[in-house]
Protein backbone atom coordinates (compact mmCIF):
# COMPACT_ATOMS: atom_id res chain seq x y z
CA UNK A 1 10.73 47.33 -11.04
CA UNK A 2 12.80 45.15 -8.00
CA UNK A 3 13.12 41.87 -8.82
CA UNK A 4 10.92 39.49 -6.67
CA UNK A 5 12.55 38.28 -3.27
CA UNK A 6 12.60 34.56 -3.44
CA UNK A 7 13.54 34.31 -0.11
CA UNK A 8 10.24 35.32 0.79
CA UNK A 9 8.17 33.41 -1.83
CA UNK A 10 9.87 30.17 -0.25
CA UNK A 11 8.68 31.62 3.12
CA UNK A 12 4.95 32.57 1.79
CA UNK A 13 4.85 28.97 0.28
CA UNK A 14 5.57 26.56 3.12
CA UNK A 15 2.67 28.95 4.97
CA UNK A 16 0.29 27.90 2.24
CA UNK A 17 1.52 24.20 2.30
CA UNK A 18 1.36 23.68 6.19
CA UNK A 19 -1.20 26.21 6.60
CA UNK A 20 -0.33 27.74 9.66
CA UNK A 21 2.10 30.01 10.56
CA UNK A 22 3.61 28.46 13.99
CA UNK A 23 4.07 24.98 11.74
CA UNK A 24 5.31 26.84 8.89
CA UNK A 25 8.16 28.90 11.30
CA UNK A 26 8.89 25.57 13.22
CA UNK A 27 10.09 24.08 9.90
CA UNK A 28 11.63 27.05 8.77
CA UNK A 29 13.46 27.82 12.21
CA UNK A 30 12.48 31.10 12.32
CA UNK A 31 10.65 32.73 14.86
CA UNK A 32 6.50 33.19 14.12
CA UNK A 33 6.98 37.46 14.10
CA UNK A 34 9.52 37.03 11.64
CA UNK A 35 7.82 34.88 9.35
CA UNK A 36 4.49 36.78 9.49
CA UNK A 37 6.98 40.15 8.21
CA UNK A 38 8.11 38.41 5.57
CA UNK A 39 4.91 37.56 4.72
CA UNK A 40 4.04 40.75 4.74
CA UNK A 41 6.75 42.77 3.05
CA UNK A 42 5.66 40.33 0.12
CA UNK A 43 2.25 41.23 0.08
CA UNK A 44 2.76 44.97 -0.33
CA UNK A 45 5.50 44.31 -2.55
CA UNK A 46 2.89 42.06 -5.09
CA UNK A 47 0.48 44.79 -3.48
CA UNK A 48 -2.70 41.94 -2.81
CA UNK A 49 -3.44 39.82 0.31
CA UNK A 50 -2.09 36.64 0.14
CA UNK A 51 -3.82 35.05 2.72
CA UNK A 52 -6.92 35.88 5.48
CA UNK A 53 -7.01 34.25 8.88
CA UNK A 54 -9.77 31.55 9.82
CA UNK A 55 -9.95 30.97 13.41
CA UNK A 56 -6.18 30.06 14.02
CA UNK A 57 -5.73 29.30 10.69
CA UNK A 58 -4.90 30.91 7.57
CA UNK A 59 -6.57 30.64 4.03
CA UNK A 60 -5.35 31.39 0.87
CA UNK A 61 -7.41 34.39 -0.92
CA UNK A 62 -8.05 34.02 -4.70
CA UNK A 63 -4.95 36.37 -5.39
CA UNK A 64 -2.61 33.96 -3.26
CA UNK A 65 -4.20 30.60 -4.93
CA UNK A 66 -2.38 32.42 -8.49
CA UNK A 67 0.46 33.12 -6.41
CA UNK A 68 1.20 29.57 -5.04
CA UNK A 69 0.79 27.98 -8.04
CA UNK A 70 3.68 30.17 -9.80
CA UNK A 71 5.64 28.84 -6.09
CA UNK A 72 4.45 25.39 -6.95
CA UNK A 73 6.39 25.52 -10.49
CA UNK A 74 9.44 27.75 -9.43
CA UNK A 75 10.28 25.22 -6.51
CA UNK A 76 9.33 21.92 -7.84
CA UNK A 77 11.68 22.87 -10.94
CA UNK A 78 14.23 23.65 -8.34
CA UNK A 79 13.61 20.11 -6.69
CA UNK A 80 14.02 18.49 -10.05
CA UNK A 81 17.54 20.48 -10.89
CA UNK A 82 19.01 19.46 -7.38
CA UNK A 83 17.52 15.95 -8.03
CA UNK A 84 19.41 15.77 -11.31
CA UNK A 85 22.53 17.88 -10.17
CA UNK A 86 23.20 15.48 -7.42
CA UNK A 87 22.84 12.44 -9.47
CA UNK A 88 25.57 14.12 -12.08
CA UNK A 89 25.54 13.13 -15.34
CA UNK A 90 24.08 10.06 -16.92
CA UNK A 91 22.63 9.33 -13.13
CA UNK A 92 19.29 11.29 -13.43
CA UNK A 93 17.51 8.44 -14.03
CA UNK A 94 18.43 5.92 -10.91
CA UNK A 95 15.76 7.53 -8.72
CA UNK A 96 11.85 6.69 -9.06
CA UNK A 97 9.45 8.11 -7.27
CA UNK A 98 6.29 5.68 -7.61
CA UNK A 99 2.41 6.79 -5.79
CA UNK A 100 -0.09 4.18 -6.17
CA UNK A 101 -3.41 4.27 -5.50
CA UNK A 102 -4.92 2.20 -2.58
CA UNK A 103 -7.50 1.05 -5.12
CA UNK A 104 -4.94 -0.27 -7.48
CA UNK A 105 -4.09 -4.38 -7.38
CA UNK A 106 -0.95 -4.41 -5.25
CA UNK A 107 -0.01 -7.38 -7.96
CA UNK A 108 -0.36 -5.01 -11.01
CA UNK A 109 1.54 -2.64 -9.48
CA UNK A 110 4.44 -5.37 -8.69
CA UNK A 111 4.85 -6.88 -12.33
CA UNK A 112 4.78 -3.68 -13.60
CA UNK A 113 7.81 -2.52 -11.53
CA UNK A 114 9.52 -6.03 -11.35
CA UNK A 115 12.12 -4.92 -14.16
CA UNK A 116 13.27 -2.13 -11.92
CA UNK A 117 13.89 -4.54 -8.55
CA UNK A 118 17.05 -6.38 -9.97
CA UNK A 119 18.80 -3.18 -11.28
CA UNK A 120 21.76 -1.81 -8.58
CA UNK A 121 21.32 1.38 -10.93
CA UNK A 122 17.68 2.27 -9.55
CA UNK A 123 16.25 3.58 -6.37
CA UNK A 124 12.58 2.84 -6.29
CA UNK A 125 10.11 4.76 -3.32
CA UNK A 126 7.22 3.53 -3.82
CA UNK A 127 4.76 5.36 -1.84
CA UNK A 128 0.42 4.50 -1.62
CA UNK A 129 -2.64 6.63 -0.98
CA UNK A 130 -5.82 8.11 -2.14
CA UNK A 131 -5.66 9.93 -5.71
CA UNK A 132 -5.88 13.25 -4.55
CA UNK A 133 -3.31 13.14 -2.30
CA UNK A 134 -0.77 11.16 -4.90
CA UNK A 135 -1.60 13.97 -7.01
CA UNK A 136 -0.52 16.71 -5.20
CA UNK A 137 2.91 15.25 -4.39
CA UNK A 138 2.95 14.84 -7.88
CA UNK A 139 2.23 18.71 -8.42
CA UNK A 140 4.85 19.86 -6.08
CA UNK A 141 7.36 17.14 -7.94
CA UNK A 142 7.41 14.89 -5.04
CA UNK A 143 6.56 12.21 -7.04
CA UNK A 144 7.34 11.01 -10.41
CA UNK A 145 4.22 9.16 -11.51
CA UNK A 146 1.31 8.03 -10.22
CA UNK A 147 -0.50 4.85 -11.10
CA UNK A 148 -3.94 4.67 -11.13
CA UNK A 149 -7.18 2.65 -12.35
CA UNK A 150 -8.89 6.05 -12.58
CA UNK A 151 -8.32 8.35 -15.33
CA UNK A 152 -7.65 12.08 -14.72
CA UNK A 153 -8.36 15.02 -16.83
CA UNK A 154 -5.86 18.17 -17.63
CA UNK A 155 -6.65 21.17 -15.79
CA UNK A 156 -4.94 25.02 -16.78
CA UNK A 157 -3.40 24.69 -13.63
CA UNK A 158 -2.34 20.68 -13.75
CA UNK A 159 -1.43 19.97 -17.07
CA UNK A 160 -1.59 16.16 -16.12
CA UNK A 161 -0.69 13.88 -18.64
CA UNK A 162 -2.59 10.41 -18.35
CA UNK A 163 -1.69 7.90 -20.45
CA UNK A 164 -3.34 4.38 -20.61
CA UNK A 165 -0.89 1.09 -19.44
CA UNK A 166 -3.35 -1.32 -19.80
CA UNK A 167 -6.29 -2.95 -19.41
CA UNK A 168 -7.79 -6.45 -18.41
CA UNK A 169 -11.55 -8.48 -17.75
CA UNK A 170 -13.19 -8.40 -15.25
CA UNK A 171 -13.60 -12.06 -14.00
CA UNK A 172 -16.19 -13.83 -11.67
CA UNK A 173 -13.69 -16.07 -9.06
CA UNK A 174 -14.45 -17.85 -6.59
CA UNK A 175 -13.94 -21.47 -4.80
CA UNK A 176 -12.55 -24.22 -6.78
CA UNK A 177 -16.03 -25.70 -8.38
CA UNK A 178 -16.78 -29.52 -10.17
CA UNK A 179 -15.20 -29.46 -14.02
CA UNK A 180 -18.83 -30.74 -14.59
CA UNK A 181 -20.54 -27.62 -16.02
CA UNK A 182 -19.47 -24.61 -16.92
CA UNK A 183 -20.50 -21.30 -15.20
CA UNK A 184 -23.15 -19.56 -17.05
CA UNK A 185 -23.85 -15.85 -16.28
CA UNK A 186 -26.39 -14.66 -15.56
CA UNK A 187 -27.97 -17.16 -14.61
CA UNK A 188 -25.43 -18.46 -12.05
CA UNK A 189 -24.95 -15.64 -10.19
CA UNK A 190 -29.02 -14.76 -9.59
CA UNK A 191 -29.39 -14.69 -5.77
CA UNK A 192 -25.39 -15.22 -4.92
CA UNK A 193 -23.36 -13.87 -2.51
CA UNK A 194 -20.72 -11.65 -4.15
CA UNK A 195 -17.60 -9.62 -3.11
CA UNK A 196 -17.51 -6.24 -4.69
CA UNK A 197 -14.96 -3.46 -5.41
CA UNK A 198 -16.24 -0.20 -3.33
CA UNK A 199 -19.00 2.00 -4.47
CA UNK A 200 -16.51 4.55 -6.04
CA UNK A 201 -15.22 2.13 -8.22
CA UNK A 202 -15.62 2.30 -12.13
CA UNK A 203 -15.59 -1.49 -12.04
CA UNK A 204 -18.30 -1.61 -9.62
CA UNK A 205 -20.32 1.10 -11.75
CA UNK A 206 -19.86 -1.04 -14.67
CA UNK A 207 -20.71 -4.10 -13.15
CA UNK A 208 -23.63 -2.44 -11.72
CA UNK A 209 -25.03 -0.93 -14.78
CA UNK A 210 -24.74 -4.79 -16.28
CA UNK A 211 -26.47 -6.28 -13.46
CA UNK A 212 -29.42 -3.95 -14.04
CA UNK A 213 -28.98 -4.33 -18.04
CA UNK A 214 -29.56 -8.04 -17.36
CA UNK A 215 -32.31 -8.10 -14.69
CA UNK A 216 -30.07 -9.92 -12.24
CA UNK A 217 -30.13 -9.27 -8.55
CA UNK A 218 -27.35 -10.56 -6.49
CA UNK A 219 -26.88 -10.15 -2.75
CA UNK A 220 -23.56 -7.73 -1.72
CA UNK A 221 -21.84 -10.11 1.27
CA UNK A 222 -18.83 -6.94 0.99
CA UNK A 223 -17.94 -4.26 -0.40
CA UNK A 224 -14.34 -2.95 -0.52
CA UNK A 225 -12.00 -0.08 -1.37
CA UNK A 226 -8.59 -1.50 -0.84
CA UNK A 227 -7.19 -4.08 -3.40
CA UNK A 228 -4.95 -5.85 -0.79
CA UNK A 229 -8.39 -6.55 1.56
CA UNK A 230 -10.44 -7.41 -1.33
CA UNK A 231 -8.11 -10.12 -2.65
CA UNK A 232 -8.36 -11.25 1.25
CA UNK A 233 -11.69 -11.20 1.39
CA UNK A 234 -12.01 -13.06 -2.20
CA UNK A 235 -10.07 -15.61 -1.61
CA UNK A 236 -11.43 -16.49 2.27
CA UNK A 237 -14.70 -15.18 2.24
CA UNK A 238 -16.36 -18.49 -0.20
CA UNK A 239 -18.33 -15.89 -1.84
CA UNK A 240 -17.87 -14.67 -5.75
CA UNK A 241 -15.58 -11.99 -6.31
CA UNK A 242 -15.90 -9.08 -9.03
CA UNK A 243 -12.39 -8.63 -9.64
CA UNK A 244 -9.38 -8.78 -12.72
CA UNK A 245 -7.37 -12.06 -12.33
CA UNK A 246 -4.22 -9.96 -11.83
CA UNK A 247 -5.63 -9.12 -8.06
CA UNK A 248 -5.82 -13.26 -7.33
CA UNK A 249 -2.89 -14.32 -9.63
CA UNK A 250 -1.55 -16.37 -6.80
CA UNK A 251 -4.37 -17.79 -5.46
CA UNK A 252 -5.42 -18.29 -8.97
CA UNK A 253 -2.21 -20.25 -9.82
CA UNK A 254 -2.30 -22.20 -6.58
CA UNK A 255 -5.81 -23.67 -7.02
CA UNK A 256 -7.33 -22.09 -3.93
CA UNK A 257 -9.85 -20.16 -6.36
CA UNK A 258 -11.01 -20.53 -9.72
CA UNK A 259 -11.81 -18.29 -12.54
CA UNK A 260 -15.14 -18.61 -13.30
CA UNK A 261 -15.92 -16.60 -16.37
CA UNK A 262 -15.16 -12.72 -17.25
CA UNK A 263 -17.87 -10.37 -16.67
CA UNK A 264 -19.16 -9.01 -20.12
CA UNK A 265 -18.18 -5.56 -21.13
CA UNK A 266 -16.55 -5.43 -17.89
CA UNK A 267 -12.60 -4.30 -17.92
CA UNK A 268 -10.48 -2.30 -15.05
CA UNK A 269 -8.02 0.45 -16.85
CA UNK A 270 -4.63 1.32 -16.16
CA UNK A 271 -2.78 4.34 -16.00
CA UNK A 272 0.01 6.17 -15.33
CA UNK A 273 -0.33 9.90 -14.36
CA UNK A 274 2.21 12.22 -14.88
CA UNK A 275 3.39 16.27 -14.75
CA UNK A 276 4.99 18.16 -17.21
CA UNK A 277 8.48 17.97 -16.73
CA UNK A 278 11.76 19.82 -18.11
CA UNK A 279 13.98 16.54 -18.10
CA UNK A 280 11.83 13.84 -18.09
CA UNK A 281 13.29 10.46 -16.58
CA UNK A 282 13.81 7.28 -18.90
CA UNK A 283 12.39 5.36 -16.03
CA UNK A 284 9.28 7.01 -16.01
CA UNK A 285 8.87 7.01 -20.32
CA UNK A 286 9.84 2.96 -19.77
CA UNK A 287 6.67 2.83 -17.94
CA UNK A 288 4.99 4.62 -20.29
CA UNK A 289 4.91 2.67 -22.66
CA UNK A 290 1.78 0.27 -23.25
CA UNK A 291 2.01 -3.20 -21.93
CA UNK A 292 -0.46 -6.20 -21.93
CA UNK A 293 -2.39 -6.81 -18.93
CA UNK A 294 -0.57 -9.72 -17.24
């Protein structure tokens, strides 16, 4: 049996990555009849489709989903040896490549990385988007964690490994109120205006499924997705916001709002998602490990 042309696998995978042959030649810098024989002289060589055309572009068949998964691993390995060849030895672990979620408290995400800021030794990329898409620059080893406050599970394909950071109440916050009397929930909050994490939020589930546990109706004055807007929103909006202190630490610490009480049974998780690696980095096992909630 030949042994498999890798020349051609690297061609047949930046296809399936940009999906389209005249995008996929572009980057390659070869022309689009070229390509598409390479293409070809791999198919009959693994002697199954790889692809089939929709419209003007082209879809992976069952067959090439296999396929590009075995590229996924052979090329992100070979990422991750000219990542640690060029660092030489002992300097593997100066380069971190952070994804955070755009649901995550910016704040969280800055004390948990404030060790790494001081050190000449590290180069942090910190880079932000929706889970899925974190997670699939983490599959091709584009990334070397990704931070999250949802959990993921392992698939056969993505052998993620999720592990916990932390976790912290969920708080009631709002404007500065008189030291008089105490908040009391639920009773407080009946009929309020409140600021609430988006709809696909597991603290907004929770904190909906205790609202309804406890007969309370509240009225929504927003509801948002992004961390960075919803700490905004808290802190200018003079409603209540459903948040973890961590989001408001500075407004928090400044007086502008107050914590009014935690939410019962309420908590936002922390994690840290990773891939399976050959070498894996100090940096990212530092992070690893479990930490309080600050």
């Amino acid at each position: 049996m030949r042994n498999l042309n890798f020349h051609h696998l690297l061609y047949f995978w930046t296809v399936a990555q940009r999906g389209h042959l005249t995008r996929a030649a572009a980057q390659l810098r070869v022309s689009q009849s070229a390509l598409s024989a390479q293409i070809r002289q791999l198919e009959a060589y693994l002697g199954r489709p790889l692809f089939e055309r929709r419209g003007r572009s082209l879809q992976l068949t069952d067959f090439g989903a296999v396929v590009l998964d075995y590229a996924d691993s052979i090329f992100g390995l070979g990422q991750e040896l000219m990542a640690t060849v060029r660092g030489g030895p002992g300097q593997r672990l100066r380069q971190l490549r952070v994804g955070a979620v755009a649901t995550l408290s910016r704040n969280f995400t800055e004390n948990l990385l404030r060790p790494l800021f001081g050190s000449p030794e590290v180069r942090l990329t910190l880079q932000s988007g929706s889970l899925d898409e974190l997670l699939e620059r983490l599959r091709v080893h584009n990334l070397d964690v990704v931070l999250s406050n949802t959990p993921v599970a392992a698939e056969a394909n993505r052998p993620w490994r999720c592990t916990r950071l932390s976790h912290q109440s969920v708080c009631l916050i709002g404007p500065p109120r008189p030291a008089r009397r105490r908040f009391r929930v639920p009773d407080d909050l009946e009929g309020r205006r409140v600021v609430l994490p988006g709809p696909s939020s597991d603290v907004r589930s929770q904190f909906d499924l205790w609202c309804e546990r406890s007969g309370l109706t509240v009225e929504v004055a927003a509801e948002v997705d992004d961390m960075a807007m919803l700490r905004l929103i808290a802190r200018d909006s003079g409603a209540i916001a459903v948040l973890p202190e961590v989001v408001v630490q500075d407004e928090l610490r400044d007086g502008r709002l107050q914590r009014y009480c935690p939410v019962p049974g309420v908590y936002e998780n922390f994690y840290a998602i990773t891939a399976f690696r050959h070498s894996p980095s100090a940096l990212v096992q530092q992070l690893l490990t479990p930490t309080k909630a600050p």
